[in-house]
Protein backbone atom coordinates (compact mmCIF):
# COMPACT_ATOMS: atom_id res chain seq x y z
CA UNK A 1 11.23 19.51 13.16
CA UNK A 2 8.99 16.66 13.56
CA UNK A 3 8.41 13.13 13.07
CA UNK A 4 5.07 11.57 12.37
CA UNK A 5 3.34 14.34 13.37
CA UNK A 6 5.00 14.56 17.11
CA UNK A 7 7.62 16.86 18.23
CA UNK A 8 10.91 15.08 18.59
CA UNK A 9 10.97 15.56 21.90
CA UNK A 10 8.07 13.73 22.59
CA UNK A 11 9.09 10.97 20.45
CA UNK A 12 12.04 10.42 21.98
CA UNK A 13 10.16 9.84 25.49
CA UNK A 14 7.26 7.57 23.96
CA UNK A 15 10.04 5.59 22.04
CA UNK A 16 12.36 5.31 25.12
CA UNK A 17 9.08 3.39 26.80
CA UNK A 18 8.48 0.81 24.18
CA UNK A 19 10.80 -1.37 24.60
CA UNK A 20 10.38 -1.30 28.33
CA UNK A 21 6.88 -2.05 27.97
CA UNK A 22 7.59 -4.95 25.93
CA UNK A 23 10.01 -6.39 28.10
CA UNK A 24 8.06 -5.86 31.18
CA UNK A 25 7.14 -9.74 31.45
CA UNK A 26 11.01 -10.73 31.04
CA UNK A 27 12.60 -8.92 33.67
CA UNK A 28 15.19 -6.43 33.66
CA UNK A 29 16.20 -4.51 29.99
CA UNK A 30 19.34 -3.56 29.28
CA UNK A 31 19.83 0.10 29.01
CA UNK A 32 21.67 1.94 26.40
CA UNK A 33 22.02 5.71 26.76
CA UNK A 34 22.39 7.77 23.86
CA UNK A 35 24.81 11.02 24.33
CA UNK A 36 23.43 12.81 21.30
CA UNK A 37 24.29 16.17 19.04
CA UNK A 38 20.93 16.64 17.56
CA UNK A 39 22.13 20.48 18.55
CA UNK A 40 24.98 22.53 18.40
CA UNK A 41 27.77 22.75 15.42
CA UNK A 42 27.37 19.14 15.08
CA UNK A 43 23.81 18.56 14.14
CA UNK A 44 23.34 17.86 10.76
CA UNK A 45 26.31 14.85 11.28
CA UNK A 46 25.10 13.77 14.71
CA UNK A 47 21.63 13.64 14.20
CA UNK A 48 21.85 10.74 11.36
CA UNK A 49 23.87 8.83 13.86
CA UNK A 50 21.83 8.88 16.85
CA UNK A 51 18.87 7.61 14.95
CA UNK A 52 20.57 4.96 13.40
CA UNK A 53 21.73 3.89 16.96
CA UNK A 54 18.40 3.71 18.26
CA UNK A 55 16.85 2.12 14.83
CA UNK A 56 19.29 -0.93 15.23
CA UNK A 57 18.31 -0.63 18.76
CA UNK A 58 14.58 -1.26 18.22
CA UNK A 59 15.70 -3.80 15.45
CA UNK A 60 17.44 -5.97 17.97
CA UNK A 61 14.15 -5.98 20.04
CA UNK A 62 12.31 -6.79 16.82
CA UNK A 63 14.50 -10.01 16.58
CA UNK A 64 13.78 -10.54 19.86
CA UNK A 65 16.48 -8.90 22.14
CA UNK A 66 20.07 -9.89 23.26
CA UNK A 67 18.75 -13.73 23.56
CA UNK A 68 15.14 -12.48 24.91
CA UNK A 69 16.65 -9.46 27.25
CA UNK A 70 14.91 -6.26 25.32
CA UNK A 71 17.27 -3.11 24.93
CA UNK A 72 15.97 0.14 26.13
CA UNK A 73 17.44 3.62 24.67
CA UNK A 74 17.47 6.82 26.52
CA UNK A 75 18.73 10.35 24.96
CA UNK A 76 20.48 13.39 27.21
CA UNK A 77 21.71 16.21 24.36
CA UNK A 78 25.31 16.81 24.71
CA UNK A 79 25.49 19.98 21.92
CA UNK A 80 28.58 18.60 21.65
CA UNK A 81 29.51 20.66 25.30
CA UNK A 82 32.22 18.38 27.21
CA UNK A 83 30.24 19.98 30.56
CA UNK A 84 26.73 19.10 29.30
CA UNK A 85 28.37 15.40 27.90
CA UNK A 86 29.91 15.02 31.82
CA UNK A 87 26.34 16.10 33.14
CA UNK A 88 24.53 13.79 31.00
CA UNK A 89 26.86 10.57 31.79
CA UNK A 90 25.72 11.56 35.62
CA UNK A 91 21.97 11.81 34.95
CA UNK A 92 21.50 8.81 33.14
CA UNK A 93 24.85 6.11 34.75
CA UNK A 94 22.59 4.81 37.70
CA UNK A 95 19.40 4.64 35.29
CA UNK A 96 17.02 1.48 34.59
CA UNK A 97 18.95 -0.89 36.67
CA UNK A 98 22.56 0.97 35.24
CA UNK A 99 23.87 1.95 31.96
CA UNK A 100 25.57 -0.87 30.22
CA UNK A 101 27.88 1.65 28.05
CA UNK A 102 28.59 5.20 27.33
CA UNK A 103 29.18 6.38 23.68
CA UNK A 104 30.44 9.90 24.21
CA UNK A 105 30.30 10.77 20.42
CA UNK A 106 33.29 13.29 21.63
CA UNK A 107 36.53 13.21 22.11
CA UNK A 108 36.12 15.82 24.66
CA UNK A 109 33.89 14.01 26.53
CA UNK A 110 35.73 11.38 26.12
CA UNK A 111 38.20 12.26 27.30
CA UNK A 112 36.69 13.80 30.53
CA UNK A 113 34.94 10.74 30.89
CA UNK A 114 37.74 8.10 31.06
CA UNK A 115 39.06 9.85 34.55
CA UNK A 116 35.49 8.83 35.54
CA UNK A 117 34.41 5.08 34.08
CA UNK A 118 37.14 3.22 36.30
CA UNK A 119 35.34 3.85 39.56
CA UNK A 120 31.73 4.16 38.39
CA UNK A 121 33.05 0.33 36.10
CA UNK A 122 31.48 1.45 33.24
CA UNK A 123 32.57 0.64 29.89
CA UNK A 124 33.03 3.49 27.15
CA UNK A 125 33.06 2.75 23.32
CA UNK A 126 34.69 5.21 21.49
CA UNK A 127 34.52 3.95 17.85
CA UNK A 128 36.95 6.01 15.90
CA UNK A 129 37.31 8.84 17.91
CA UNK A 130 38.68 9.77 21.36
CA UNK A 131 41.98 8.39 23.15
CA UNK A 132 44.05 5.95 20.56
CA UNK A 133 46.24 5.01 23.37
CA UNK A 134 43.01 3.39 25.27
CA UNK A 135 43.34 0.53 22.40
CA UNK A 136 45.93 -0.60 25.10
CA UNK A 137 43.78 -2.61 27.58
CA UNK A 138 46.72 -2.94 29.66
CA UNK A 139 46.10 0.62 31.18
CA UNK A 140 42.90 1.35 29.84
CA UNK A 141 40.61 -1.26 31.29
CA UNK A 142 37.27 0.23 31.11
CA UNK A 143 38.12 2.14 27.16
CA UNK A 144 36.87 0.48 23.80
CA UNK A 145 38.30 2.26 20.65
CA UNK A 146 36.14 -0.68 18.83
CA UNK A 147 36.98 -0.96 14.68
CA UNK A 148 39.75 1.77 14.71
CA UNK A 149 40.75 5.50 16.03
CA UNK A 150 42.89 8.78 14.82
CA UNK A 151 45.77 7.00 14.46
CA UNK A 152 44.48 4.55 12.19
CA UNK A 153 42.97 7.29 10.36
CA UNK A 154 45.63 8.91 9.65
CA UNK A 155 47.58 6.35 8.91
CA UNK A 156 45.54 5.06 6.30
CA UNK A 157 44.72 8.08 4.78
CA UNK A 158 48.71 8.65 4.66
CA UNK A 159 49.07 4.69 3.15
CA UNK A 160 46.55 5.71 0.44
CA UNK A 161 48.08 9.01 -0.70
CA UNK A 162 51.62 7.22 -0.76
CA UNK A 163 50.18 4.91 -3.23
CA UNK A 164 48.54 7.40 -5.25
CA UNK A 165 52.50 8.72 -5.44
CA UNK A 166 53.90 5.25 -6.65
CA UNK A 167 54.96 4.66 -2.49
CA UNK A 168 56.16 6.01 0.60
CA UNK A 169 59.55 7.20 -1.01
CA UNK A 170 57.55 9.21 -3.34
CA UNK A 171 56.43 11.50 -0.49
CA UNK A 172 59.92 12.70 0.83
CA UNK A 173 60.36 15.89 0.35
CA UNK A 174 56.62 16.63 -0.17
CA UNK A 175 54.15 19.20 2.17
CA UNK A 176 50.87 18.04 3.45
CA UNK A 177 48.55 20.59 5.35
CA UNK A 178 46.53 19.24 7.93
CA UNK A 179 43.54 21.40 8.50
CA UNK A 180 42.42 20.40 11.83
CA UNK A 181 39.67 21.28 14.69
CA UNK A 182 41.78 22.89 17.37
CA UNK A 183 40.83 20.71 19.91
CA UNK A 184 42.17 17.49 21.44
CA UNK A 185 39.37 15.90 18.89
CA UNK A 186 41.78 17.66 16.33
CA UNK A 187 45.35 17.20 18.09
CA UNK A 188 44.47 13.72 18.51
CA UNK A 189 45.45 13.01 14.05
CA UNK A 190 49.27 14.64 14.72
CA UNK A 191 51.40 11.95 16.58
CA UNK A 192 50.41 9.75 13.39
CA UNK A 193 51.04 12.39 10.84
CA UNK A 194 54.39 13.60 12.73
CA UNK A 195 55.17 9.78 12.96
CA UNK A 196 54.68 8.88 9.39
CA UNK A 197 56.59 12.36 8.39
CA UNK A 198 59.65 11.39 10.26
CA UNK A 199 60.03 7.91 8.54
CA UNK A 200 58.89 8.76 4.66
CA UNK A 201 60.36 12.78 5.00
CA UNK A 202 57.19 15.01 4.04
CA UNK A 203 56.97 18.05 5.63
CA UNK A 204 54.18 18.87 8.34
CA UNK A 205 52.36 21.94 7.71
CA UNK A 206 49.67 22.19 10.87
CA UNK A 207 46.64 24.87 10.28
CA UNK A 208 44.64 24.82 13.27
CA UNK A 209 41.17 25.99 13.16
CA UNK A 210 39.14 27.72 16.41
CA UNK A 211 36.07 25.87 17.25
CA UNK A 212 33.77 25.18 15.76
CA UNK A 213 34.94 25.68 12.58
CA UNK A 214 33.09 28.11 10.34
CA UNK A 215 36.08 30.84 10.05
CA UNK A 216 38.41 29.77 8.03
CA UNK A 217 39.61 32.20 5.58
CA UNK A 218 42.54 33.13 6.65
CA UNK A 219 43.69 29.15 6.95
CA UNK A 220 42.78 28.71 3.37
CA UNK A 221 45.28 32.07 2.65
CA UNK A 222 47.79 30.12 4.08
CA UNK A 223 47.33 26.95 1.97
CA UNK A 224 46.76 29.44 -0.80
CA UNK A 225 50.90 30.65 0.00
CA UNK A 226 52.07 27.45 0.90
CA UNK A 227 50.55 25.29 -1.90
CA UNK A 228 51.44 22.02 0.06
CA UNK A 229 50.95 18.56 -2.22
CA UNK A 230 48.32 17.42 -0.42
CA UNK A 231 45.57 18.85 2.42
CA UNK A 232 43.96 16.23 5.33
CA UNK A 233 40.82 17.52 6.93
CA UNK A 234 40.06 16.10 10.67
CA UNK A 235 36.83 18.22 11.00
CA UNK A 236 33.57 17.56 12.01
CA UNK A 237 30.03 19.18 11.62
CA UNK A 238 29.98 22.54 10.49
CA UNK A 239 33.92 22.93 9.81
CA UNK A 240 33.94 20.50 7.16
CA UNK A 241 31.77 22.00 4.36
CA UNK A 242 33.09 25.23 5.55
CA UNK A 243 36.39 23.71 4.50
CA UNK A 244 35.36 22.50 1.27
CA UNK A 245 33.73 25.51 0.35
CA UNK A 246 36.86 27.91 0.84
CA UNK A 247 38.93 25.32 -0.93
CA UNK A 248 36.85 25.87 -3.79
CA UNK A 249 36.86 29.46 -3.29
CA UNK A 250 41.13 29.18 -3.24
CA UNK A 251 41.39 26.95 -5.96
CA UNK A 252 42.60 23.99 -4.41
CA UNK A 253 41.83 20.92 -5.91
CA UNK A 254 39.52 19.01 -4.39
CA UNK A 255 41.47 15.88 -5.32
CA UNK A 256 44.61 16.50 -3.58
CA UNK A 257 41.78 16.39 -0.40
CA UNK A 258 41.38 13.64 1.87
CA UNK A 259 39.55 13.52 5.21
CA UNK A 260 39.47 11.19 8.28
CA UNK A 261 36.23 9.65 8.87
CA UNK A 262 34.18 12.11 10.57
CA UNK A 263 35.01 14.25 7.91
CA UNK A 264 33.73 12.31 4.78
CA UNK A 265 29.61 12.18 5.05
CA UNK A 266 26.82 13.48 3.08
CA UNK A 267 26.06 16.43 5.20
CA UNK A 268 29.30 17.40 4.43
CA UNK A 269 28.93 17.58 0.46
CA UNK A 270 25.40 17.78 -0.23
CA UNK A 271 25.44 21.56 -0.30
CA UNK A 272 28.56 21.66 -2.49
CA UNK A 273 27.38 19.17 -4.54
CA UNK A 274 29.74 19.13 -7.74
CA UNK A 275 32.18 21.81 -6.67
CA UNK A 276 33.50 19.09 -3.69
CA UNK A 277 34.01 16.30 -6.68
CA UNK A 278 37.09 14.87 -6.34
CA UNK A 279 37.30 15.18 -2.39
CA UNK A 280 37.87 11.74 -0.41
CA UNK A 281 37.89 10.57 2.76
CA UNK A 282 38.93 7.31 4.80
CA UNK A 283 36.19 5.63 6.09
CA UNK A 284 36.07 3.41 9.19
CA UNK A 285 34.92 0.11 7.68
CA UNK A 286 31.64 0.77 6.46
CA UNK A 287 30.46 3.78 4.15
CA UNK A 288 27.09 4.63 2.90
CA UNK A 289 25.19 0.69 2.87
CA UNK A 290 21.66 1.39 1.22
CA UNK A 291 21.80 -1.89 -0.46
CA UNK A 292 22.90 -3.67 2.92
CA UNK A 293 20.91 -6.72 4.73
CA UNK A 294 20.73 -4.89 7.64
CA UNK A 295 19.58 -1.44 5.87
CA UNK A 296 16.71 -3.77 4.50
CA UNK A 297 15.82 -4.95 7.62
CA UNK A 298 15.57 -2.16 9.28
CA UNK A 299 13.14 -0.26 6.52
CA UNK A 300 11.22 -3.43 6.96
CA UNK A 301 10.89 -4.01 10.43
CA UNK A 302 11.39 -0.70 12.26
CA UNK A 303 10.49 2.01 9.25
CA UNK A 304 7.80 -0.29 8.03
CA UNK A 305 6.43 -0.83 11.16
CA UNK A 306 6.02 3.28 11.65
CA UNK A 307 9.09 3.44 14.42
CA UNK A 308 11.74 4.53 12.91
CA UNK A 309 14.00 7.47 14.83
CA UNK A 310 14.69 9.56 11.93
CA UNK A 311 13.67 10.52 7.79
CA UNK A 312 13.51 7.22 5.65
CA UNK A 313 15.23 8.86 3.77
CA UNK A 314 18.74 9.06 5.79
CA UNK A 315 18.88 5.23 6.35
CA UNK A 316 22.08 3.27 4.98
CA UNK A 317 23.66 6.76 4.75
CA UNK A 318 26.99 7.73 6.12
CA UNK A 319 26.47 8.55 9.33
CA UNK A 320 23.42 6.80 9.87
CA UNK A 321 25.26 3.35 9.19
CA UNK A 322 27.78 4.78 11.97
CA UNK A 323 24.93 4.84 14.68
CA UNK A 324 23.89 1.48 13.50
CA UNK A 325 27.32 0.11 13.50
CA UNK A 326 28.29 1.56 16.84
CA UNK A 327 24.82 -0.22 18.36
CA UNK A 328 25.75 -3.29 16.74
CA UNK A 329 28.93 -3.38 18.69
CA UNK A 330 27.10 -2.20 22.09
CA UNK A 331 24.58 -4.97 21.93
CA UNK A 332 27.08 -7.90 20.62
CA UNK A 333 29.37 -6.79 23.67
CA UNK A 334 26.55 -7.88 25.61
CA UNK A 335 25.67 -10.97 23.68
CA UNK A 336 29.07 -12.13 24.48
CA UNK A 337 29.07 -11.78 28.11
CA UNK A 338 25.84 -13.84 28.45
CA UNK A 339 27.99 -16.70 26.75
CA UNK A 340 30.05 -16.36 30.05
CA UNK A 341 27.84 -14.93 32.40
CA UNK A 342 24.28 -16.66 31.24
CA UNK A 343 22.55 -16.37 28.38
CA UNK A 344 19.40 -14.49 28.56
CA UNK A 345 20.54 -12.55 31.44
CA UNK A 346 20.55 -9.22 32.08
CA UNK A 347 24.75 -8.43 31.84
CA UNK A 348 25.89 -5.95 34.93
CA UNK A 349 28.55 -2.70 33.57
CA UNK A 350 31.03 -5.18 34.46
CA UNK A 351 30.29 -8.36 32.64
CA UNK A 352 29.45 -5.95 30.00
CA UNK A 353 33.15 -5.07 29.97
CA UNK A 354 34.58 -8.54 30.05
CA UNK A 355 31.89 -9.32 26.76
CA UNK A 356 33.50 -5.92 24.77
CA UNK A 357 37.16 -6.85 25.87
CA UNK A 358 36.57 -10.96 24.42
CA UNK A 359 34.35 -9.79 21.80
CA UNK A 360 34.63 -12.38 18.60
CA UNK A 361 32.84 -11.00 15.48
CA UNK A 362 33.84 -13.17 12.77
CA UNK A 363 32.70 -12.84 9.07
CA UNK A 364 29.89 -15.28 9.53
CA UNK A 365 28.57 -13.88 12.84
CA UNK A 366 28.39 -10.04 10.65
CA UNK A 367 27.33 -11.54 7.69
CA UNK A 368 23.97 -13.21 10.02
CA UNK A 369 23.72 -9.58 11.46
CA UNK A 370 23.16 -8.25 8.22
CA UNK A 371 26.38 -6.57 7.74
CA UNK A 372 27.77 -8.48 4.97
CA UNK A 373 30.43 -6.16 2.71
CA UNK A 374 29.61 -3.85 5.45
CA UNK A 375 32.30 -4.53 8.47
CA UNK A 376 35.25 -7.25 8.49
CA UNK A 377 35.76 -9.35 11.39
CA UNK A 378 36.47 -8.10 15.23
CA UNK A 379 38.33 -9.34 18.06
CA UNK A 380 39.43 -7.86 20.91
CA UNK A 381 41.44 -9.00 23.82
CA UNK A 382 42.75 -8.03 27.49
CA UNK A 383 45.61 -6.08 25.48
CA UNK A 384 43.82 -5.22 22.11
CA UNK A 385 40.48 -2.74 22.88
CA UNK A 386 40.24 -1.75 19.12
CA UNK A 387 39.99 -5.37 17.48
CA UNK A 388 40.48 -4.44 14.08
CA UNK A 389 41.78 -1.72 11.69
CA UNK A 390 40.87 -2.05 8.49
CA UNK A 391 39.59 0.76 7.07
CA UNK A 392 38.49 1.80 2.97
CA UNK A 393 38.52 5.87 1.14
CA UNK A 394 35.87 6.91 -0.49
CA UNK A 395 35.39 9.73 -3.13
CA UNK A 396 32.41 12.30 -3.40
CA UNK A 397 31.32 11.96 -7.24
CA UNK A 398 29.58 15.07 -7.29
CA UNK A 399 26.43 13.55 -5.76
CA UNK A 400 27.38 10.70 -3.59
CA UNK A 401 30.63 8.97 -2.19
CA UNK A 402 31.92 5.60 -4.37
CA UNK A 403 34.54 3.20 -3.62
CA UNK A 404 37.85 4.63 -4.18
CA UNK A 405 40.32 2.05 -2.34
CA UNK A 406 40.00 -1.77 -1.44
CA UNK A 407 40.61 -2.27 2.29
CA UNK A 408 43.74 -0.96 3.94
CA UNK A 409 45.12 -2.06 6.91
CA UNK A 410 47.11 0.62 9.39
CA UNK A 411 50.42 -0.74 10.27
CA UNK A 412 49.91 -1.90 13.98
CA UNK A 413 54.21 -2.35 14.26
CA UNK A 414 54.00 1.18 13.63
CA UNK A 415 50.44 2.08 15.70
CA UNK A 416 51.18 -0.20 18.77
CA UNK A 417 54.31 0.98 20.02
CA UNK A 418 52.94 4.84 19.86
CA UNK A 419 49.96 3.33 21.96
CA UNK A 420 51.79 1.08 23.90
CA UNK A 421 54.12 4.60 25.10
CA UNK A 422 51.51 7.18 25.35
CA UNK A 423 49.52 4.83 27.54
CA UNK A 424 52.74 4.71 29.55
CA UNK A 425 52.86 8.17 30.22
CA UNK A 426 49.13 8.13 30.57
CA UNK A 427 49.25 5.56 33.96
CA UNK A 428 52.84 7.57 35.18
CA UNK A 429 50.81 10.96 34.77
CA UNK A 430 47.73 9.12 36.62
CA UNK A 431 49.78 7.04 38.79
CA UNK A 432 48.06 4.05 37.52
CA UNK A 433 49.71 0.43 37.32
CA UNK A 434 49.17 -2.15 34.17
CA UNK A 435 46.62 -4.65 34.67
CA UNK A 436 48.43 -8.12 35.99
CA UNK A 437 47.57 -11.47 34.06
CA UNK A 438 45.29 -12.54 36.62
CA UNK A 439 43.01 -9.38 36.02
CA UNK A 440 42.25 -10.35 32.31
CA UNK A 441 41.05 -13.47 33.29
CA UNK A 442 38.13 -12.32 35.43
């Protein structure tokens, strides 16, 4: 594979230098690394979101940086391996003055990483994936499950079937299959689903799958014998149109499908084309944006220019807008620790953290960005490291996903408590103690 006529490995090193270069008379840039999949069972999904991280990357240098300090991107390949993800967070923490953030892409690697971040103080963004109970900042200092995580997932995705049913009272007595990576990437959807199950009185029916995904036959038998009402998929890369493709095979009806949101992307679809029609997924905010200000930027200014990461072609797609979205959060982190710590300043790790944990995105600060009708507003706090969760499902029309809910909030008097308890058991297993009142303030 190539881009403009150099391998990507070579692009990835010039790239990496540019913004260095152009920062060179400033001082210090602040360094993003990149844990990527562009290998492995997650490729085709991980590859769109890596370049759309670095192509918001080189946008925000194009603007002119984080208030004049230029960001500079480097890549280590994960393959999706939680031992290469652990060896690449080593390689690259202490490089170009120190990485600001770590965005494992992996909820392995996330989780092997949070045992780590605390005494390297490092933050981690984990945007809709990895620990839910690190929302609670209380225990999790140094964790960022920014915009939403599995248990919003799932409990959207559950909020949107019960309405599809006429409400939640519709659902008792009802069995929904939940198709999931065996993993703790998979585990993570069940204490929602098992929650949500006790209270409305639909039966669980849990169907495992052995990584990474591409035998499934004898999982689809079982749905085949159990004929539950409804199937959710929390897959990723290769397991999802594996999925789809021996649901089709069964019989089941696409429409009584519905994903979490690494499990609802183009890659996913393309090759099913009209046989997945029908199939939806929640999404985590955003959704495919071509007609976005930012997406239009970004062909200008970065594509135009002859930069960009990736194919044209993949911009303001699915996963693409992901990369972009989880860069926009990575550099505004940092914008709002210069508001404390000095603007124009290179931030440390540490007064990174403080800008992700009082991060204030409103509607008008997004809609400047360029993501207008593409995010709602985000605000964390010392006890709130998520800062939203609103979420939208989206169907596959046989060619592309459209609109298929308005927004959805989870329910947070449901979410909290489940965090607030498995963070708990989290500090008791680690023999950690919740962060006093004075600690939030520094």
């Amino acid at each position: 594979m190539k881009f403009h006529n150099v391998t990507v490995a070579a692009a990835l090193v010039v790239a990496s230098l540019l913004p260095l270069a152009a920062s060179s008379q400033q001082g210090q840039v602040q360094f993003f690394p990149s844990l990527t999949g562009r290998t492995g069972p997650v490729a085709p999904n991980a590859t769109p979101f890596a370049n759309g991280y670095w192509d918001y990357m080189k946008l925000v240098n194009a603007r002119g940086g984080i208030n004049g300090v230029m960001t500079l991107v480097e890549e280590c390949e994960t393959a999706y391996a939680t031992d290469r993800g652990v060896e690449c967070y080593e390689r690259l923490k202490g490089r170009h003055g120190g990485a600001t953030v770590f965005q494992p892409l992996s909820t392995g690697i996330t989780f092997a990483l949070t045992d780590k971040v605390p005494n390297d103080k490092i933050p981690l963004i984990s945007s809709g994936y990895g620990r839910s109970d690190t929302q609670d900042g209380g225990i999790f200092k140094w964790n960022f499950p920014l915009i939403g995580h599995y248990w919003v997932a799932g409990d959207v995705v559950l909020q949107h079937i019960a309405k599809k049913e006429g409400g939640w009272d519709k659902l008792k007595g009802k069995k929904i299959g939940v198709v999931y990576h065996d993993s703790p990437f998979g585990r993570e959807l069940l204490p929602i689903i098992t929650e949500r199950a006790a209270m409305a009185g639909f039966q669980v029916l849990p169907l495992p799958v052995a990584a990474p995904g591409v035998e499934q036959k004898a999982t689809w038998l079982q749905v085949r014998q159990q004929r539950p009402d409804y199937v959710i998929l929390q897959t990723w890369g290769v397991m999802t149109p594996t999925a789809i493709k021996e649901a089709v095979a069964t019989g089941y009806p696409r429409e009584k499908m519905f994903g979490t949101w690494w499990s609802g992307a183009e890659p996913d679809l393309k090759d099913v084309g009209d046989g997945a029609r029908g199939y939806s997924a929640v999404m985590m905010q955003h959704g495919a944006e071509p007609q976005s200000q930012v997406v239009k930027e970004i062909l200008e200014k970065v594509h135009g220019k002859g930069q960009g990461t990736g194919p044209k072609e993949e911009v303001g797609t699915v996963l693409y807008m992901r990369g972009v979205v989880g860069a926009l959060l990575a550099t505004e982190g940092v914008r709002a620790a210069q508001e404390r710590f000095g603007r124009g300043k290179w931030m440390s790790p540490e007064q990174a953290r403080w800008g992700y944990e009082n991060l204030n995105l409103t509607q008008a600060k997004l809609d400047a960005l360029g993501f207008r009708n593409v995010l709602r507003p985000v605000s964390t706090s010392c006890q709130d490291h998520m800062g939203s969760a609103w979420a939208r499902v989206h169907t596959w029309d046989g060619s592309k996903f459209t609109w298929a809910s308005d927004w959805l909030q989870a329910d947070e008097q449901i979410i909290r408590p489940m965090v607030r308890n498995s963070a708990e058991r989290f500090a008791q297993e680690k023999k950690l103690t919740r962060r006093a009142p004075a600690d939030c303030q520094s």
